[in-house]
Protein backbone atom coordinates (compact mmCIF):
# COMPACT_ATOMS: atom_id res chain seq x y z
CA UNK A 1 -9.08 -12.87 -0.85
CA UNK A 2 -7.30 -15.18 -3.20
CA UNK A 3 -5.05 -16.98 -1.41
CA UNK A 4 -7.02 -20.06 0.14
CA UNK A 5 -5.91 -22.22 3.47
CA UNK A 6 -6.28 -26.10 4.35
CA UNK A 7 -8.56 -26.70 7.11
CA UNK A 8 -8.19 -30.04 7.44
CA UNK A 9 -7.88 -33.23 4.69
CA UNK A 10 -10.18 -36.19 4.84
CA UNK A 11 -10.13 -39.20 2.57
CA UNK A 12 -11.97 -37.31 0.28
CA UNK A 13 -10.16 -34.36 -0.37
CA UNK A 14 -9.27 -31.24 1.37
CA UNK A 15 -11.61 -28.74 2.43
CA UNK A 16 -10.86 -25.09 1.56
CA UNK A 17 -11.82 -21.85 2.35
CA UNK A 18 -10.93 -18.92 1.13
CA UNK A 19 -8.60 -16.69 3.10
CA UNK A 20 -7.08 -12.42 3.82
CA UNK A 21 -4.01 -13.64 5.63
CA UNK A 22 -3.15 -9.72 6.20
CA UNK A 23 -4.55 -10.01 9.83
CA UNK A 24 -3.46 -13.33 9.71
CA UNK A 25 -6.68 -15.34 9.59
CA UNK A 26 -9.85 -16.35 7.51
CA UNK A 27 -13.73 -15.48 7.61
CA UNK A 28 -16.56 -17.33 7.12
CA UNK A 29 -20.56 -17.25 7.11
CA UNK A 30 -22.50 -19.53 9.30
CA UNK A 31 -23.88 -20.92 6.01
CA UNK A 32 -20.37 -21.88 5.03
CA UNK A 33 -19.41 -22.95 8.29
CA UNK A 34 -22.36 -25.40 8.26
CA UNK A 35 -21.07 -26.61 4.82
CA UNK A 36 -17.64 -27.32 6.15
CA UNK A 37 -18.72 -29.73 9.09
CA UNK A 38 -22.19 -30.68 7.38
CA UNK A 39 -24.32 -29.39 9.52
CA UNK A 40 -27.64 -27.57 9.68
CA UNK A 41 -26.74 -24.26 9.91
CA UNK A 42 -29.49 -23.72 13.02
CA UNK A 43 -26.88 -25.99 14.74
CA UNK A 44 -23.81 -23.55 14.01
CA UNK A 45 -26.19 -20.59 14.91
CA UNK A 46 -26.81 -22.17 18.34
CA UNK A 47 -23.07 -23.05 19.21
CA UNK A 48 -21.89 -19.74 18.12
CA UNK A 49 -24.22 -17.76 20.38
CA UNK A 50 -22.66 -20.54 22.98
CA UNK A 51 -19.16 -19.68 22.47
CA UNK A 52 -19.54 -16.37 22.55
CA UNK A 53 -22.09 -15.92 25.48
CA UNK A 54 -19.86 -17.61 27.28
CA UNK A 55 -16.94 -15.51 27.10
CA UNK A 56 -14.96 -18.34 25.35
CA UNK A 57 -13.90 -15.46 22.63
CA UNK A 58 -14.67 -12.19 22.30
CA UNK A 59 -17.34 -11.13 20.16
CA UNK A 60 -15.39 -7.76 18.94
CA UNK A 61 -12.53 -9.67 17.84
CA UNK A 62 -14.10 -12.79 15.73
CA UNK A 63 -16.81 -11.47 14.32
CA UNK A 64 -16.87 -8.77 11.09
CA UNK A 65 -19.74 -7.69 8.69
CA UNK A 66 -18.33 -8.45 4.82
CA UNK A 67 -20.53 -7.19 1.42
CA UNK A 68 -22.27 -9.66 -0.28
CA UNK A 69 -23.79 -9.93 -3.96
CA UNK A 70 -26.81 -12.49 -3.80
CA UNK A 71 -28.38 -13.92 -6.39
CA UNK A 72 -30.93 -10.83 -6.82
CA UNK A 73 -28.02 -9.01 -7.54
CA UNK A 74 -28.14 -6.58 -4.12
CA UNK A 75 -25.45 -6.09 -2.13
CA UNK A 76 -25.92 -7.20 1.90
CA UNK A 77 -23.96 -7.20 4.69
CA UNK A 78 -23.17 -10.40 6.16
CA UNK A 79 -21.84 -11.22 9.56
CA UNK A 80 -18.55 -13.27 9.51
CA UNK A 81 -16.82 -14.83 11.96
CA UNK A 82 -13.27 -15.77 11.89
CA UNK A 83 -11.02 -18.92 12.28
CA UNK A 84 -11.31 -19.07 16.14
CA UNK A 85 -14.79 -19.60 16.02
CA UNK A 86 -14.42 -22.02 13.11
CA UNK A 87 -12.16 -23.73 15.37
CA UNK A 88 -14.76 -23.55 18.03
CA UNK A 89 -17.56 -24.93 16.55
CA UNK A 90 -15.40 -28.18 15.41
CA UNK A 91 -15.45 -29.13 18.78
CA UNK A 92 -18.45 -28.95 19.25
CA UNK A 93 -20.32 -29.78 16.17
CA UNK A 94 -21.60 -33.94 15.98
CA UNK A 95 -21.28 -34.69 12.40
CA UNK A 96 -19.20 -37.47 10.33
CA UNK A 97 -17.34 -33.88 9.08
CA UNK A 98 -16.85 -32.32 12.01
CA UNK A 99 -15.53 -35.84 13.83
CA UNK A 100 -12.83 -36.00 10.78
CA UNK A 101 -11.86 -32.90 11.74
CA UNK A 102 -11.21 -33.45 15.12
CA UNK A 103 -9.41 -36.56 14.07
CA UNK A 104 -6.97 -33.70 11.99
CA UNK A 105 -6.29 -31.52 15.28
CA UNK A 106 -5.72 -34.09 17.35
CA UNK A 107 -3.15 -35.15 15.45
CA UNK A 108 -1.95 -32.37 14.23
CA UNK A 109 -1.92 -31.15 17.96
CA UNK A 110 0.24 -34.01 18.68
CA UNK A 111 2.76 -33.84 16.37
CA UNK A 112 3.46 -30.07 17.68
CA UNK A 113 3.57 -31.11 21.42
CA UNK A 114 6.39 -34.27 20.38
CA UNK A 115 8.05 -32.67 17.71
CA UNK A 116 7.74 -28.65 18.46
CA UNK A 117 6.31 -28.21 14.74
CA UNK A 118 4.23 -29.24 12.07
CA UNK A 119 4.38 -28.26 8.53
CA UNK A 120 1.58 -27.43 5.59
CA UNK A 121 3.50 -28.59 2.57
CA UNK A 122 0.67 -27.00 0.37
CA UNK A 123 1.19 -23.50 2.54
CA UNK A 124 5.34 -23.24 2.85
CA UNK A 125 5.74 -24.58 -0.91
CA UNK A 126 9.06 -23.68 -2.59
CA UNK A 127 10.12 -21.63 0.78
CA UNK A 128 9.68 -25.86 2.65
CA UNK A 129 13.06 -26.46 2.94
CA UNK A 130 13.95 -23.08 4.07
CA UNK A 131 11.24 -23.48 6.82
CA UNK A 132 12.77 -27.42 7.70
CA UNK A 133 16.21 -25.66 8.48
CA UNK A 134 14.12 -22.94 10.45
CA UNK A 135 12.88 -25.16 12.60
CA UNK A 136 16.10 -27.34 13.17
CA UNK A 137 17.91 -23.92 13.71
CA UNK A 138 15.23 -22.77 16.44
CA UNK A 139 15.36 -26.28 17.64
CA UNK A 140 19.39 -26.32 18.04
CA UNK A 141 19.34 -23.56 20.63
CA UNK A 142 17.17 -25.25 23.36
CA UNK A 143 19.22 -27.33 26.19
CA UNK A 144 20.06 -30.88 25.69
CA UNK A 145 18.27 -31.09 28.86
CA UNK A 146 16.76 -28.46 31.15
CA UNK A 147 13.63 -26.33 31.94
CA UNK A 148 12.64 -25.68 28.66
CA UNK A 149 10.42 -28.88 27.75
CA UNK A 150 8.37 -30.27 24.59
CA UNK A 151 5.47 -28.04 26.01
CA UNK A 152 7.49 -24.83 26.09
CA UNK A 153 8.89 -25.28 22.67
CA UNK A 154 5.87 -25.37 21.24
CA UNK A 155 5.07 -21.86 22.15
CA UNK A 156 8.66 -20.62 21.07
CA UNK A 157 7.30 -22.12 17.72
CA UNK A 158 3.99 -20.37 17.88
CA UNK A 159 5.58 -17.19 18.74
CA UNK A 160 7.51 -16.34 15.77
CA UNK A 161 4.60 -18.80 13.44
CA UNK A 162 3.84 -15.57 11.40
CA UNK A 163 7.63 -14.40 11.04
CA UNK A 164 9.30 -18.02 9.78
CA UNK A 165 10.27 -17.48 6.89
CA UNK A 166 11.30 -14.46 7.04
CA UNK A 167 13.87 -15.30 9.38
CA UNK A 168 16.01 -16.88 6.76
CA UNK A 169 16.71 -20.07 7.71
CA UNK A 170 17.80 -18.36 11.27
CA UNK A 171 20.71 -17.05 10.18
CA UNK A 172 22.57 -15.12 12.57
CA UNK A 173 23.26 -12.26 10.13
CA UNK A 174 19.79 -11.88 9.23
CA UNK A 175 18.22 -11.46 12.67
CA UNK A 176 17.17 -7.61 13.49
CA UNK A 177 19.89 -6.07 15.31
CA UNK A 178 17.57 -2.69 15.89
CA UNK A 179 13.84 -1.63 16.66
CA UNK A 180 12.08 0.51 15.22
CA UNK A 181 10.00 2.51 17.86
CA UNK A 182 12.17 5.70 18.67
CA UNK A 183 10.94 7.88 21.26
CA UNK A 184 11.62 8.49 25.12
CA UNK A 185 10.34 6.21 27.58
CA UNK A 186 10.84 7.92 31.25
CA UNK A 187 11.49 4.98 33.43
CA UNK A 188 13.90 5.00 36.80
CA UNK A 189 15.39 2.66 38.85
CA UNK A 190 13.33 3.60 42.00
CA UNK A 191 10.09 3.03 39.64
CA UNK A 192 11.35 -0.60 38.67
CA UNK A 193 12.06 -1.46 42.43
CA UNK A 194 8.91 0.14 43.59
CA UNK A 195 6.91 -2.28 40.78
CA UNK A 196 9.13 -5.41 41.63
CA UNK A 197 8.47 -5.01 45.80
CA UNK A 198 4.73 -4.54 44.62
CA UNK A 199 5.09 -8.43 42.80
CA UNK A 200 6.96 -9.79 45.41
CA UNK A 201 3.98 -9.02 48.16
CA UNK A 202 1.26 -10.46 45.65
CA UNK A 203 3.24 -13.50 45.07
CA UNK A 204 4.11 -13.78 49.01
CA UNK A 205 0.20 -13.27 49.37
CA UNK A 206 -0.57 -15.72 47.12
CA UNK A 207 1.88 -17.99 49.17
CA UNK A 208 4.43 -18.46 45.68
CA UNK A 209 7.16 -16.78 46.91
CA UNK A 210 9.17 -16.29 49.99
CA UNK A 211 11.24 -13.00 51.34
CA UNK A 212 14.19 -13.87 49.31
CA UNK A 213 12.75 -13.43 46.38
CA UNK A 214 13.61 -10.44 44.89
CA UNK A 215 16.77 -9.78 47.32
CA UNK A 216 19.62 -8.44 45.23
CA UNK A 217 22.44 -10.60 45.42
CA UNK A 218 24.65 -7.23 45.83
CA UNK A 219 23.56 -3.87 46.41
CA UNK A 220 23.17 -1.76 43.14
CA UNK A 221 23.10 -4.85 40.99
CA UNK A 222 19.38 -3.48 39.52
CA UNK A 223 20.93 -0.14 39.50
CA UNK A 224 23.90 -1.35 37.05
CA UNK A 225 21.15 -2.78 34.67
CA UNK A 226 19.13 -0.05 34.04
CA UNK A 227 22.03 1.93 34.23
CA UNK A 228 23.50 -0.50 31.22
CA UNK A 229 20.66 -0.24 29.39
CA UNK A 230 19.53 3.31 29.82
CA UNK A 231 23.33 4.51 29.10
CA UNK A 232 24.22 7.17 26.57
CA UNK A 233 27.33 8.72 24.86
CA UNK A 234 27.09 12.30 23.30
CA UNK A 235 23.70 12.15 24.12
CA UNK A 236 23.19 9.15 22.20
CA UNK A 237 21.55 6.18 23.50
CA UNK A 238 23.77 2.97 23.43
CA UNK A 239 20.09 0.88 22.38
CA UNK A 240 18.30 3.34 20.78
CA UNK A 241 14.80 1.69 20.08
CA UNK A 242 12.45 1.24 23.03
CA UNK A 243 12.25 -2.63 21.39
CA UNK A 244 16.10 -2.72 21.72
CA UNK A 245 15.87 -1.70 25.68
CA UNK A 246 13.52 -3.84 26.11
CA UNK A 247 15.40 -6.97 24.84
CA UNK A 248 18.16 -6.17 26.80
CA UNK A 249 16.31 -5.21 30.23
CA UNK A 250 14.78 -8.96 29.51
CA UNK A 251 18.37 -10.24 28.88
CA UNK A 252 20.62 -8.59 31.78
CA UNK A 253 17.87 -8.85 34.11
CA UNK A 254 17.48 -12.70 33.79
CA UNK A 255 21.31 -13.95 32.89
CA UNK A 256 23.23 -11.71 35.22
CA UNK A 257 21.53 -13.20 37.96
CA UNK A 258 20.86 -9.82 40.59
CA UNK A 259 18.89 -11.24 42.88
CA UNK A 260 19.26 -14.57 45.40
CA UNK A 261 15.98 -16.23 44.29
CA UNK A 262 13.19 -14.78 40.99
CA UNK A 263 15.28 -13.35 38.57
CA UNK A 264 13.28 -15.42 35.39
CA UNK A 265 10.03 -14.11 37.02
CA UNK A 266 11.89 -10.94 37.43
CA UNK A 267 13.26 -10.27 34.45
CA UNK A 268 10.28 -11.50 32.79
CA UNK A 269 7.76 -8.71 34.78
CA UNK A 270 10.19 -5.69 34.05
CA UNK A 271 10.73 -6.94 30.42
CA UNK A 272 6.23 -6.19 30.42
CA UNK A 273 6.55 -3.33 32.49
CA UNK A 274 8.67 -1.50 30.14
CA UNK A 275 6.74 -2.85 27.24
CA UNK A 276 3.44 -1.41 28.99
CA UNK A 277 4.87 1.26 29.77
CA UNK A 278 6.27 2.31 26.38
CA UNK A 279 2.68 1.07 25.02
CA UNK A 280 3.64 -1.10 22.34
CA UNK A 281 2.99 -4.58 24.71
CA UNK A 282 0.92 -6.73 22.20
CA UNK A 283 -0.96 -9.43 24.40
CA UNK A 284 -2.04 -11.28 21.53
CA UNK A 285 1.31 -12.34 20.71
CA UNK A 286 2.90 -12.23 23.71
CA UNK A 287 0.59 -14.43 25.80
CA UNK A 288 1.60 -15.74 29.43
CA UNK A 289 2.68 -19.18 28.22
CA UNK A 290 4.83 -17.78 24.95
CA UNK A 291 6.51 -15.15 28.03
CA UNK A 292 7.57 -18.12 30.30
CA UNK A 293 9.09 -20.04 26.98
CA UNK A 294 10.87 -17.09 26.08
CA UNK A 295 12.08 -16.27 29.35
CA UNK A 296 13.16 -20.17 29.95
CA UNK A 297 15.34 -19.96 26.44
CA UNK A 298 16.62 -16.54 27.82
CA UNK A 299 17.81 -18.19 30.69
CA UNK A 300 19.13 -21.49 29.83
CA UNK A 301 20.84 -20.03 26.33
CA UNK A 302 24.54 -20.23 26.43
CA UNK A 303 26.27 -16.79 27.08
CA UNK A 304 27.82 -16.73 23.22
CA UNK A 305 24.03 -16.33 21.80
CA UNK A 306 23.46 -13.39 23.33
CA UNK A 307 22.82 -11.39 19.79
CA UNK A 308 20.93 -14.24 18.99
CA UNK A 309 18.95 -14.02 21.55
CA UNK A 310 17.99 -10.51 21.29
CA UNK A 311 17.41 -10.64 17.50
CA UNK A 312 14.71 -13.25 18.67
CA UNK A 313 13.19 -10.37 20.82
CA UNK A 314 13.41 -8.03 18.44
CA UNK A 315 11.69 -10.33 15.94
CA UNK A 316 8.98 -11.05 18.31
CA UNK A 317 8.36 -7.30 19.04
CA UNK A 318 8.41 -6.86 15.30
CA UNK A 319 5.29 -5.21 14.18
């Protein structure tokens, strides 16, 4: 635990803790979490058993037991909790510290919503103008004007947060053409229609669609994509990765357009179904909201990005 991570900088300096970033996040004690708003640490005790009694976060995921030496020189086991909760008890915490620090993610909140990214000097370092062009690459690809708005940006950002970098600057060339889960994935067209009839009655329940939706536009249109995508030579597979089926059953199933009226919400179901299916969907990273943004850049990306488009797939399926 050597590397260390800004919360937030006051007048007064910046306020550090020290970080793992291999599961991508920091841990801290309640007695350092009372340090870093300045706060008694009964306080953080009390709005910690708040946040997680009510269901705000799950206790399984935030909090960890780490070894600690005290000053008797025995070893102890301390509970942890990690930067969610710090997050958490921010907002909730009344101090002059804690107040600074919602001063921080307010604007730092801000500056994502209007300009789709904000940037830790201190964090990118010598890879900052890399991650500049990164940004203005990502940027380049959304519509002039369309669905896709500040909002929905944001979580196209957020998406690929952990994976900047290493796209390069966004170079075409250095996008992942293939996956890397190979194994067989039984799937059939009748199953896909079966699952997409059972979404258009719970939407037409739920009074957000009408009998249109889903209604191929020509008969065997779904047929042709799975066919497409499912297709093999010399008993080959044309996409051999599950991740690289998946892309493409996202991809076909929202640009070619099969059906009169749904094919974003569509495409976007079978592109989960198939993930869930092949069990490598990871809900943590692909949340409802990040879905809908990728599905809205699917759909409104000009028909000469297509590889680009899947290497962004790929790269958010990238384990």
């Amino acid at each position: 635990m050597k590397n260390k991570i800004i919360i937030y900088q006051n007048k007064s300096g910046a306020i550090e803790f020290k970080g793992d970033f291999k599961k991508e996040t920091l841990w801290a004690s309640q007695a350092q979490i009372a340090d870093l708003f300045g706060a008694e640490r009964s306080v953080i005790t009390k709005h910690i058993r708040n946040i997680l009694k009510g269901g705000e976060l799950d206790e399984l995921s935030v909090c960890a037991n780490f070894a600690h030496t005290a000053e008797d020189g025995k070893t102890y086991q301390v509970q942890h909790y990690n930067l969610d909760v710090i997050l958490a008890v921010g907002y909730r915490t009344n101090s002059v510290r804690a107040i600074q620090f919602r001063q921080w993610a307010t604007k730092t909140l801000r500056q994502h919503i209007v300009n789709g990214y904000t940037i830790n000097k201190k964090q990118l370092a010598k890879n900052y103008e890399a991650f500049l062009q990164t940004v203005e690459d990502i940027k380049s690809l959304l519509p002039a004007s369309g669905e896709v708005d500040a909002e929905d940006a944001l979580e196209i950002i957020k998406m690929f947060a952990s994976t900047w970098l290493s796209l390069n600057a966004y170079d075409k060339e250095s996008l992942p053409k293939i996956g890397a889960t190979k194994k067989q994935v039984k799937v059939t067209v009748d199953q896909l229609k079966k699952s997409l009839e059972k979404l258009k009655q719970e939407l037409i329940a739920r009074k957000e669609a009408s009998e249109i939706f889903g209604a191929e536009r020509a008969s065997g249109s779904i047929d042709g994509i799975v066919g497409n995508v499912f297709q093999s030579f010399d008993k080959k597979d044309l996409y051999p990765t599950v991740e690289e089926k998946a892309a493409h059953l996202l991809y076909f199933m929202v640009k070619n357009h099969p059906f009169i009226d749904g094919n974003k919400r569509s495409g976007a179901f079978a592109f989960v179904w198939f993930l869930r299916k092949a069990k490598i969907l990871d809900t943590n990273r692909l949340t409802p909201q990040a879905l809908t943004a990728l599905t809205l850049l699917v759909a409104e990306s000009n028909p000469k990005d297509k590889d680009r488009m899947i290497g962004l797939v790929l790269m958010l399926l990238k384990k």
